[in-house]
C-alpha atoms as a PDB file:
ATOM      1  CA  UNK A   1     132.371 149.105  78.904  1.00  0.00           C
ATOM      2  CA  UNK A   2     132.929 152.037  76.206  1.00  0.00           C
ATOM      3  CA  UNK A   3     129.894 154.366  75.863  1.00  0.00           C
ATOM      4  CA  UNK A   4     127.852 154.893  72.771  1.00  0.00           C
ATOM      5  CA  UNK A   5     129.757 158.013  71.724  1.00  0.00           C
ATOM      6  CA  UNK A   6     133.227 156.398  72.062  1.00  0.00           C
ATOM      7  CA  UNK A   7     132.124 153.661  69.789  1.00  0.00           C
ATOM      8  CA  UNK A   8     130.718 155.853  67.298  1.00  0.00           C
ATOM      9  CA  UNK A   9     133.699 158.150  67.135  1.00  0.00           C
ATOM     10  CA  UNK A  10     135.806 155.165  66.486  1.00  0.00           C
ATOM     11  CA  UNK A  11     133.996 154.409  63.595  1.00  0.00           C
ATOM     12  CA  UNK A  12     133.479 157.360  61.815  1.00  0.00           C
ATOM     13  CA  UNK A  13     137.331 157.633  61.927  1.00  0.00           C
ATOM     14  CA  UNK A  14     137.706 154.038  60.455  1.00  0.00           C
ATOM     15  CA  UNK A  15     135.177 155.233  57.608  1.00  0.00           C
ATOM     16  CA  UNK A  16     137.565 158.439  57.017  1.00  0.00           C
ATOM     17  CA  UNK A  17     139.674 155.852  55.679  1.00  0.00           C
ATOM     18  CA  UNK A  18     142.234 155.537  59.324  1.00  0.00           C
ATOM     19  CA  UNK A  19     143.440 152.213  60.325  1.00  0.00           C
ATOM     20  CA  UNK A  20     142.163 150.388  62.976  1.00  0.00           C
ATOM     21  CA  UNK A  21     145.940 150.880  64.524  1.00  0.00           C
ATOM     22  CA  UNK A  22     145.604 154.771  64.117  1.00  0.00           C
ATOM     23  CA  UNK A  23     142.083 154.449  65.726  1.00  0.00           C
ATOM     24  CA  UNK A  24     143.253 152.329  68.445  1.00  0.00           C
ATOM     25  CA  UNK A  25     146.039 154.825  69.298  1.00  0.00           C
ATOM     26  CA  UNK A  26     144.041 157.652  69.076  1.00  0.00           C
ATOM     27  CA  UNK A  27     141.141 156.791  71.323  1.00  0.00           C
ATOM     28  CA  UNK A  28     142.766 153.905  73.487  1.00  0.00           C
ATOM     29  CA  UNK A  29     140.363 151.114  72.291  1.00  0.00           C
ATOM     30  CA  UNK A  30     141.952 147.632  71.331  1.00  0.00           C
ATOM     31  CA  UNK A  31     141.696 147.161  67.226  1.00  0.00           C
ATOM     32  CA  UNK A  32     139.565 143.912  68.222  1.00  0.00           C
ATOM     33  CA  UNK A  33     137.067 146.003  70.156  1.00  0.00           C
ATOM     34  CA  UNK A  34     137.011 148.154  67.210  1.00  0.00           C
ATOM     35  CA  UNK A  35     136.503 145.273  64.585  1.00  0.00           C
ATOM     36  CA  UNK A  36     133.277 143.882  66.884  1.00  0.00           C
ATOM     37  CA  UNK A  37     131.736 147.505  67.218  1.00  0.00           C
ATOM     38  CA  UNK A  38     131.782 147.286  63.076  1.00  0.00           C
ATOM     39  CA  UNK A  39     129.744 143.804  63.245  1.00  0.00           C
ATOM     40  CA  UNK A  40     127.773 145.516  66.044  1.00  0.00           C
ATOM     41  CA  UNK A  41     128.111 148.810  67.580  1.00  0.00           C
ATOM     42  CA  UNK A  42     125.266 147.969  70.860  1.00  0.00           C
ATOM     43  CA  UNK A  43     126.956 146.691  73.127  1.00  0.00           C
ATOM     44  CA  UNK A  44     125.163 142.775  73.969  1.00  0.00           C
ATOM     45  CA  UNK A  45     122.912 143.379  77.143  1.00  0.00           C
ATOM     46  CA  UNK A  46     124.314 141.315  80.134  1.00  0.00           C
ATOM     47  CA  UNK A  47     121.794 138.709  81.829  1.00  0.00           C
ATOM     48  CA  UNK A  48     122.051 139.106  85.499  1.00  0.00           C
ATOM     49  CA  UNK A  49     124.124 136.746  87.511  1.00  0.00           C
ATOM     50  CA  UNK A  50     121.481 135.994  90.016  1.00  0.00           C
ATOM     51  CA  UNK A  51     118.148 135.077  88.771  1.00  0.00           C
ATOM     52  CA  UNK A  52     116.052 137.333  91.219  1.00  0.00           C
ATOM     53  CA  UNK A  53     118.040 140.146  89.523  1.00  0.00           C
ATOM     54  CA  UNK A  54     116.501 139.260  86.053  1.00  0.00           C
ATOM     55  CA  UNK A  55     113.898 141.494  84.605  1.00  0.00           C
ATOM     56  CA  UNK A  56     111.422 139.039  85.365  1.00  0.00           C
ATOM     57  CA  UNK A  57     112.765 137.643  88.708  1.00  0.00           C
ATOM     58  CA  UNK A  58     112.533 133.852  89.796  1.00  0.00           C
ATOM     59  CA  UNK A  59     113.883 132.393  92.538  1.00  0.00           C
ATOM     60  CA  UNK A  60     117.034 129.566  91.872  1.00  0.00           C
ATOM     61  CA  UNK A  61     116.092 126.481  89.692  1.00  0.00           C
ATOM     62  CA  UNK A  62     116.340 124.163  92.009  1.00  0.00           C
ATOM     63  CA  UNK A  63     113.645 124.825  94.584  1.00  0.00           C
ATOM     64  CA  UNK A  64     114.355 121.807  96.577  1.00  0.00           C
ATOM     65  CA  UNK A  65     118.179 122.586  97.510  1.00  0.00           C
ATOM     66  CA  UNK A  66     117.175 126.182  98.134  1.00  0.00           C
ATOM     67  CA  UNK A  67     114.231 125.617 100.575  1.00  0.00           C
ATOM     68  CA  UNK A  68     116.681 123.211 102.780  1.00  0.00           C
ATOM     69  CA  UNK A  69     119.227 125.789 102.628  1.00  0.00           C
ATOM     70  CA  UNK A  70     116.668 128.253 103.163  1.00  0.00           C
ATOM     71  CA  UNK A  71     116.285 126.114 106.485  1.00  0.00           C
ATOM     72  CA  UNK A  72     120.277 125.601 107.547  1.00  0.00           C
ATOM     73  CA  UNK A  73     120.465 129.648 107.047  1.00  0.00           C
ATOM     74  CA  UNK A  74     117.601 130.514 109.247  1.00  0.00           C
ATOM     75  CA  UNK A  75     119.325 127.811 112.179  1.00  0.00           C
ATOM     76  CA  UNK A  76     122.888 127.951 111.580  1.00  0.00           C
ATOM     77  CA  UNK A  77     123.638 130.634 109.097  1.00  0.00           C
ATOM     78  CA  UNK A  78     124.848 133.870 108.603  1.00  0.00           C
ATOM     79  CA  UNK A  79     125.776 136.618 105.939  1.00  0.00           C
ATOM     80  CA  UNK A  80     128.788 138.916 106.518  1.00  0.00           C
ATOM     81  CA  UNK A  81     129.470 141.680 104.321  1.00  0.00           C
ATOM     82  CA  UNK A  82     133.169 141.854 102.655  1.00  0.00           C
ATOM     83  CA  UNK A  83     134.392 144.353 100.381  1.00  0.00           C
ATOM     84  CA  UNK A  84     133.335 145.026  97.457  1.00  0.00           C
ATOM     85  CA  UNK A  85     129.356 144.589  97.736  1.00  0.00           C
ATOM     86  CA  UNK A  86     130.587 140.470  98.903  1.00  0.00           C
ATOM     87  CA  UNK A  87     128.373 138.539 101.000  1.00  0.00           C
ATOM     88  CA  UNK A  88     130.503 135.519 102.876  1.00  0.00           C
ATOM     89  CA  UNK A  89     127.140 132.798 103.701  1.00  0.00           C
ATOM     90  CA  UNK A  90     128.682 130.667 106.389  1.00  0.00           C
ATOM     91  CA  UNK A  91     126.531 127.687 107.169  1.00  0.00           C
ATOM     92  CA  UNK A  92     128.074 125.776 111.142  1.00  0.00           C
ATOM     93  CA  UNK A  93     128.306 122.711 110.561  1.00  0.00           C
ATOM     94  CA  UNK A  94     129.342 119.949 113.677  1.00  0.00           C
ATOM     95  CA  UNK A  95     131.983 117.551 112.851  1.00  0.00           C
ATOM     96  CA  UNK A  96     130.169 115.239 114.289  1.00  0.00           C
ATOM     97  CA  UNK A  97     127.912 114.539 111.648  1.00  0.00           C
ATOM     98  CA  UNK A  98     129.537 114.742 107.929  1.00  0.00           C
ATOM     99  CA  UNK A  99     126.584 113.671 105.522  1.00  0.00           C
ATOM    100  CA  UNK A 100     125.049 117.135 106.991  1.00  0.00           C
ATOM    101  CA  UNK A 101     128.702 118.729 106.212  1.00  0.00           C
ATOM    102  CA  UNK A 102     128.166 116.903 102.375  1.00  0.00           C
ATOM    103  CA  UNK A 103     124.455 117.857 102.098  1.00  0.00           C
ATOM    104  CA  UNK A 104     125.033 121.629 102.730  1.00  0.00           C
ATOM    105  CA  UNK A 105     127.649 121.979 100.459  1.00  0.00           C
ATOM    106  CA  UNK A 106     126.011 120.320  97.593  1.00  0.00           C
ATOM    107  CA  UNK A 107     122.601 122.615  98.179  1.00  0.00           C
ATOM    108  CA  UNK A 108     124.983 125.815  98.004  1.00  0.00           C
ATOM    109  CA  UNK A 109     126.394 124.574  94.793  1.00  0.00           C
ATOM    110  CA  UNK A 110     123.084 123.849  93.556  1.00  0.00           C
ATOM    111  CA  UNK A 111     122.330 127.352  94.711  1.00  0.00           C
ATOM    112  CA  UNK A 112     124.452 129.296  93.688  1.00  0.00           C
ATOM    113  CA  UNK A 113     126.670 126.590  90.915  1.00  0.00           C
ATOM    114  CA  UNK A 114     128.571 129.961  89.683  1.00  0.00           C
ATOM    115  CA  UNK A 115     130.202 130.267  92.822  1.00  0.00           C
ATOM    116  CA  UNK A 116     133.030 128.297  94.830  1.00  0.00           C
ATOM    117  CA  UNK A 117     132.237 126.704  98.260  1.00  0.00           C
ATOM    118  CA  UNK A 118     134.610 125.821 100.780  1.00  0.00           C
ATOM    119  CA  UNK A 119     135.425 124.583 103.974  1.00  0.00           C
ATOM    120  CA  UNK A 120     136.656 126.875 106.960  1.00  0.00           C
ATOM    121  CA  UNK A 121     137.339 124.707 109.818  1.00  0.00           C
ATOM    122  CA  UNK A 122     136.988 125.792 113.233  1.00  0.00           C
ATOM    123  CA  UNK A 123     137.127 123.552 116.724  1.00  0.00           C
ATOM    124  CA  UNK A 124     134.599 121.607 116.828  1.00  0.00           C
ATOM    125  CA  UNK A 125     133.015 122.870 113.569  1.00  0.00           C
ATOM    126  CA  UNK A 126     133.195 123.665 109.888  1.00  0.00           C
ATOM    127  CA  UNK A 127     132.150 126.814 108.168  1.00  0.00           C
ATOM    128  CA  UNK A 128     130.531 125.804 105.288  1.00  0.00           C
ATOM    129  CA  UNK A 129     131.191 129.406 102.935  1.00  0.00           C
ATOM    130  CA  UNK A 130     130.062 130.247  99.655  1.00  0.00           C
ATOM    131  CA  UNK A 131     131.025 134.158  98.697  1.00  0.00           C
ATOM    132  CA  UNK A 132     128.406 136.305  96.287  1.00  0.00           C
ATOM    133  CA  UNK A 133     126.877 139.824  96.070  1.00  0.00           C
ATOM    134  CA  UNK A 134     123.550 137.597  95.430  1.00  0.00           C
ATOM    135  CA  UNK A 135     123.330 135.998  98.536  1.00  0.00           C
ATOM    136  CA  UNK A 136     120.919 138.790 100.158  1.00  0.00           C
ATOM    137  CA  UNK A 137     118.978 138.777  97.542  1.00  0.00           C
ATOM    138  CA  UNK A 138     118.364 134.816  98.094  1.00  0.00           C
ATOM    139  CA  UNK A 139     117.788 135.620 102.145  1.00  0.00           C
ATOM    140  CA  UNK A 140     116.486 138.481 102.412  1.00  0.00           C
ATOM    141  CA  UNK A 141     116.331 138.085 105.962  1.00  0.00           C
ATOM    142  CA  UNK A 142     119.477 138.779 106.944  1.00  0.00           C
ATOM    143  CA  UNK A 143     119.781 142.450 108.833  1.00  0.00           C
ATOM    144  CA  UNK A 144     122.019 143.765 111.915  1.00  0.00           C
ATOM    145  CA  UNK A 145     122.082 141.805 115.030  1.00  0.00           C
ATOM    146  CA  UNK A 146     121.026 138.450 116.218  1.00  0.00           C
ATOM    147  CA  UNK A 147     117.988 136.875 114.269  1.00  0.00           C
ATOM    148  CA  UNK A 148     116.092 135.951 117.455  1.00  0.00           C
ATOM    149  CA  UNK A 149     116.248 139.700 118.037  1.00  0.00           C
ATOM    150  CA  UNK A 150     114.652 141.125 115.093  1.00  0.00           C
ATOM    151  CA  UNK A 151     111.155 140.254 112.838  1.00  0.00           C
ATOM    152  CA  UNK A 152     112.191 136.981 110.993  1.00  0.00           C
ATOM    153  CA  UNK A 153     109.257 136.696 108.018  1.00  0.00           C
ATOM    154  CA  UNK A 154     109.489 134.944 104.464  1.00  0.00           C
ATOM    155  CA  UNK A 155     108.976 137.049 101.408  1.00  0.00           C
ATOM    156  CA  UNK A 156     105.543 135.708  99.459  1.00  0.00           C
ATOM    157  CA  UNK A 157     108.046 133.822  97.024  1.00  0.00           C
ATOM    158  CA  UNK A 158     109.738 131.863  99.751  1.00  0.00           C
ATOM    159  CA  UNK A 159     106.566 130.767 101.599  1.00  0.00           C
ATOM    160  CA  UNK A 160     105.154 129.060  98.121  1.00  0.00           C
ATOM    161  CA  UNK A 161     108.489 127.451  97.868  1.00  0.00           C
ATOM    162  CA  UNK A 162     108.422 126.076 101.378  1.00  0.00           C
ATOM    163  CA  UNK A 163     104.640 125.541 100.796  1.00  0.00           C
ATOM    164  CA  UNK A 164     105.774 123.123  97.166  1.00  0.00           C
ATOM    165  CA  UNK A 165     108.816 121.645  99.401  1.00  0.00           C
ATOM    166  CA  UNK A 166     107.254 121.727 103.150  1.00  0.00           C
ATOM    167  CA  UNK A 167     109.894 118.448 104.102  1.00  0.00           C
ATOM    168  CA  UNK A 168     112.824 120.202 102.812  1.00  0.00           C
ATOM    169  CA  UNK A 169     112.397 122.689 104.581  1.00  0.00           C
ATOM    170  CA  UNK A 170     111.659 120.764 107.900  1.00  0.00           C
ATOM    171  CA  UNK A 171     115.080 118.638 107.572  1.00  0.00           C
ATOM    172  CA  UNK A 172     117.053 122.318 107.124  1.00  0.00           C
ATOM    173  CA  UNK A 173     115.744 123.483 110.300  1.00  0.00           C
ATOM    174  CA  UNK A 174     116.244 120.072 112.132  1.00  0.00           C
ATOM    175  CA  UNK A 175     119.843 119.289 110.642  1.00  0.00           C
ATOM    176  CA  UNK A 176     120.813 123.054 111.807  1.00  0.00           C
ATOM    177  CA  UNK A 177     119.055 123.433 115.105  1.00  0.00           C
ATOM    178  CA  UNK A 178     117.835 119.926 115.676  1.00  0.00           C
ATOM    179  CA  UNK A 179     118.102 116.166 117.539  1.00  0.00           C
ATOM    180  CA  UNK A 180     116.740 113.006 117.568  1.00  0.00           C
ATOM    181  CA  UNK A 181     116.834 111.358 121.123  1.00  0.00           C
ATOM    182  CA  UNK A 182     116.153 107.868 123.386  1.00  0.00           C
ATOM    183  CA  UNK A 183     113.791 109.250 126.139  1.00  0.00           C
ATOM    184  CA  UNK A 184     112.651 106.761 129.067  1.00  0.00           C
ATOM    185  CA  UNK A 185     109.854 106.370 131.318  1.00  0.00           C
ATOM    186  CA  UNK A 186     109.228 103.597 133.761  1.00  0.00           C
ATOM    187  CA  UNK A 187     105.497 102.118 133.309  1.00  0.00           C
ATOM    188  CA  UNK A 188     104.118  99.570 135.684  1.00  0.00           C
ATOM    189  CA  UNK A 189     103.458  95.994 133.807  1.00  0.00           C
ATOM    190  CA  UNK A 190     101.662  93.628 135.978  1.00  0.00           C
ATOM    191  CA  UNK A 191     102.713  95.224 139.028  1.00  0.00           C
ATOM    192  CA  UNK A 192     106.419  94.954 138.044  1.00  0.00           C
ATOM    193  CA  UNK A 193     107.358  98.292 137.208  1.00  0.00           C
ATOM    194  CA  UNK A 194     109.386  98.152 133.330  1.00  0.00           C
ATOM    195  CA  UNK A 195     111.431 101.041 131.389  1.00  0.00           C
ATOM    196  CA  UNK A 196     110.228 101.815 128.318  1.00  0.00           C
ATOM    197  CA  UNK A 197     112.008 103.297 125.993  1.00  0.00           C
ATOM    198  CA  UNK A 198     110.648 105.817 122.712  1.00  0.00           C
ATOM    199  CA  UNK A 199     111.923 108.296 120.467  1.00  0.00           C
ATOM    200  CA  UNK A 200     111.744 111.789 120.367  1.00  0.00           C
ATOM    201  CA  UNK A 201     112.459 115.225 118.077  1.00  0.00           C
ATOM    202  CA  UNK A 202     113.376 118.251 119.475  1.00  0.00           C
ATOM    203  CA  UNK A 203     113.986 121.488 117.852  1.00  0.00           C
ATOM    204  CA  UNK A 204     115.513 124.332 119.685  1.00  0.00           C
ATOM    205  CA  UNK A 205     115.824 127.911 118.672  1.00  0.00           C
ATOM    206  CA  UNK A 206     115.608 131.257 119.980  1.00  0.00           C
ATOM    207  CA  UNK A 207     113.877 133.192 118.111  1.00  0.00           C
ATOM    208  CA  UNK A 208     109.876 133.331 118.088  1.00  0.00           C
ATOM    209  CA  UNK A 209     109.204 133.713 114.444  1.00  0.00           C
ATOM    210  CA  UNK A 210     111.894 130.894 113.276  1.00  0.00           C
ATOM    211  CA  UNK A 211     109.830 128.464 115.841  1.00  0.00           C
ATOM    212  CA  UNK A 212     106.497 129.340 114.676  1.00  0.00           C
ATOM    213  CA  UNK A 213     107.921 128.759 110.691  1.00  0.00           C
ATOM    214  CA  UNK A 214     108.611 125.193 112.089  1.00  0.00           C
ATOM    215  CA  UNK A 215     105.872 124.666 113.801  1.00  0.00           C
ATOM    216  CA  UNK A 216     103.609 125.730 111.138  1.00  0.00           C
ATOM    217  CA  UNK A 217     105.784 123.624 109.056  1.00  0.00           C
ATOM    218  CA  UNK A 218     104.811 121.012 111.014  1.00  0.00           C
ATOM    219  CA  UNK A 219     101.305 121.289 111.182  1.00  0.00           C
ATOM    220  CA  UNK A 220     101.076 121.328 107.057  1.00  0.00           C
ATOM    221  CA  UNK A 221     102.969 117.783 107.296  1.00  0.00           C
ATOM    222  CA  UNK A 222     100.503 116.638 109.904  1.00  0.00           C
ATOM    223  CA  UNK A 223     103.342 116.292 112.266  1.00  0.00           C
ATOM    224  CA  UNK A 224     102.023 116.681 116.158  1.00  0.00           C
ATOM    225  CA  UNK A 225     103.894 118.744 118.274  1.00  0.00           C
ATOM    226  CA  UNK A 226     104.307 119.950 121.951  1.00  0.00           C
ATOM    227  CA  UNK A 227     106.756 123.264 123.196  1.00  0.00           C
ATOM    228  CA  UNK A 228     108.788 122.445 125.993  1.00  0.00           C
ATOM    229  CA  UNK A 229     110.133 125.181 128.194  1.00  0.00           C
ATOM    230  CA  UNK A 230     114.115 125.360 129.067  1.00  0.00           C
ATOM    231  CA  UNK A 231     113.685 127.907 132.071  1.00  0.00           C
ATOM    232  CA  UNK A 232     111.073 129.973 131.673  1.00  0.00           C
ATOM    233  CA  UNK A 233     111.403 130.666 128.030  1.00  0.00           C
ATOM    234  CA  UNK A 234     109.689 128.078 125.633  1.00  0.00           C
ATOM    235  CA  UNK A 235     112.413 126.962 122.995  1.00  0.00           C
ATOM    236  CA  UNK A 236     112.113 123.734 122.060  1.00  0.00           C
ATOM    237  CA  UNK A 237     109.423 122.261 120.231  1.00  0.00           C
ATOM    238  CA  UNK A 238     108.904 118.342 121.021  1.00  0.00           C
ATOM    239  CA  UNK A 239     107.426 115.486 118.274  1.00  0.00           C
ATOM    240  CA  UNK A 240     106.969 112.557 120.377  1.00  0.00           C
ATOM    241  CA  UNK A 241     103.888 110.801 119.403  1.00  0.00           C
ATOM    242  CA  UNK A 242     104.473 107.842 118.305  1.00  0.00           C
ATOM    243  CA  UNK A 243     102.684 108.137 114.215  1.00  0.00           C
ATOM    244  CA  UNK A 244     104.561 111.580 114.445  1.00  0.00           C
ATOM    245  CA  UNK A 245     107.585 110.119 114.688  1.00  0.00           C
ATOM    246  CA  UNK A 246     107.099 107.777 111.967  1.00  0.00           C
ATOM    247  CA  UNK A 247     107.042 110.563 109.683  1.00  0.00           C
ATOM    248  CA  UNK A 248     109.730 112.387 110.594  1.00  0.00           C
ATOM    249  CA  UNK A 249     111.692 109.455 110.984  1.00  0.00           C
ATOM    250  CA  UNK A 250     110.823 108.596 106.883  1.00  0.00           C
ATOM    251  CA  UNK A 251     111.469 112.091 105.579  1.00  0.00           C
ATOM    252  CA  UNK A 252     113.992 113.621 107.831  1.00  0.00           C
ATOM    253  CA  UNK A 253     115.571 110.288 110.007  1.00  0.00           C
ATOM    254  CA  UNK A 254     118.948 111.148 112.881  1.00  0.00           C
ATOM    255  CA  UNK A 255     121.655 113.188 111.736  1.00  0.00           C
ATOM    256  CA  UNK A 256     124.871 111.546 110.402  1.00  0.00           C
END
């Protein structure tokens, strides 16, 4: 990028009557640089690559895809500076379930579609990556350290978009940090004494603020919900009821 002066000096010698060869020699800018300044000596101001960069910023078009990998960042994600101002996003993914592996890497092209994403495998795992200097901007929650050791809290723009997309955002936190089970009880049926079988949602994560997002989540859904205790600290949030169920089971359904 030549400055204002350099492109002006240029063509005040082309208007002495110098070729655009002698120009180019003398100052070290191409003739074709110097034939566009003479169409148009401003240089053409850039639109920013990432949309919250714009003058007037938005978040990414596709709210839908960013909200459920809004979710899979806040379970299973992290940023890692490289050089250069690059953010790596790497997404865990189990090998166990590959739609999940699919549905992260299409929401990160969706994203972000002027940037590559690739697999890293890993045992038991894939890193699903995407590289950009936009991706803080996009989660601005990332920081130093572990996430269930610092204040996790959605900007005002990512709350209305979870707010607009409240199921989206509920399947990114389940397929990250989530499981659908078979629990059992015994019940006594005419004084024969049956199993009875039912299914259940858990959610497990460490961190207090990404369990109270969910939870919240939750109640705007209508979804009932108990915490359940591992030790004495309370990480997993249960849906067991049965109407509960039901709607998780249409909007979010097992892994696969």
């Amino acid at each position: 990028m030549y400055d204002m002066a350099t492109r002006q000096h240029a063509l005040a010698l082309v208007d002495q009557g110098h070729s655009l060869n002698s120009v180019s020699k003398q100052t070290g800018v191409s003739r074709a640089a110097i034939r566009e300044w003479r169409i148009r000596v401003e240089p053409l101001a850039r639109r920013a690559d990432c949309s919250l960069c714009d003058a007037d910023p938005q978040p990414p078009k596709d709210h839908v895809a960013y909200v459920y990998l809004l979710g899979l960042y806040l379970g299973d994600g992290c940023l890692s500076p490289g050089r250069r101002g690059v953010y790596a996003l790497r997404i865990a993914c189990a090998n166990a379930w590959p739609g999940l592996i699919i549905d992260c890497r299409r929401a990160m092209t969706s994203v972000r579609p002027s940037n590559s994403v690739f697999i890293a495998r890993k045992q038991g795992c894939v890193m699903v990556t995407s590289t950009s200097k936009h991706w803080p901007c996009l989660f601005p929650q990332h920081g130093p350290g572990k996430k269930h050791e610092r204040l996790i809290e959605l900007e005002s723009w990512q709350a209305r978009l979870v707010d607009e997309h409240p199921w989206a955002f509920i399947r990114g936190l389940f397929h990250s940090d989530g499981s659908r089970i078979t629990n059992w009880t015994t019940r006594l049926v005419a004084g024969e004494r049956k199993r009875y079988e039912y299914p259940r949602y858990f959610f497990t994560n460490k961190s207090e603020d990404i369990l109270g997002l969910y939870s919240d989540t939750l109640d705007k859904v209508g979804v009932e919900w108990t915490t359940t205790r591992r030790g004495k600290d309370p990480f997993n949030i249960s849906v067991a009821r049965r109407d509960s169920v039901a709607l998780m089971d249409a909007h979010i359904g097992p892994k696969y």
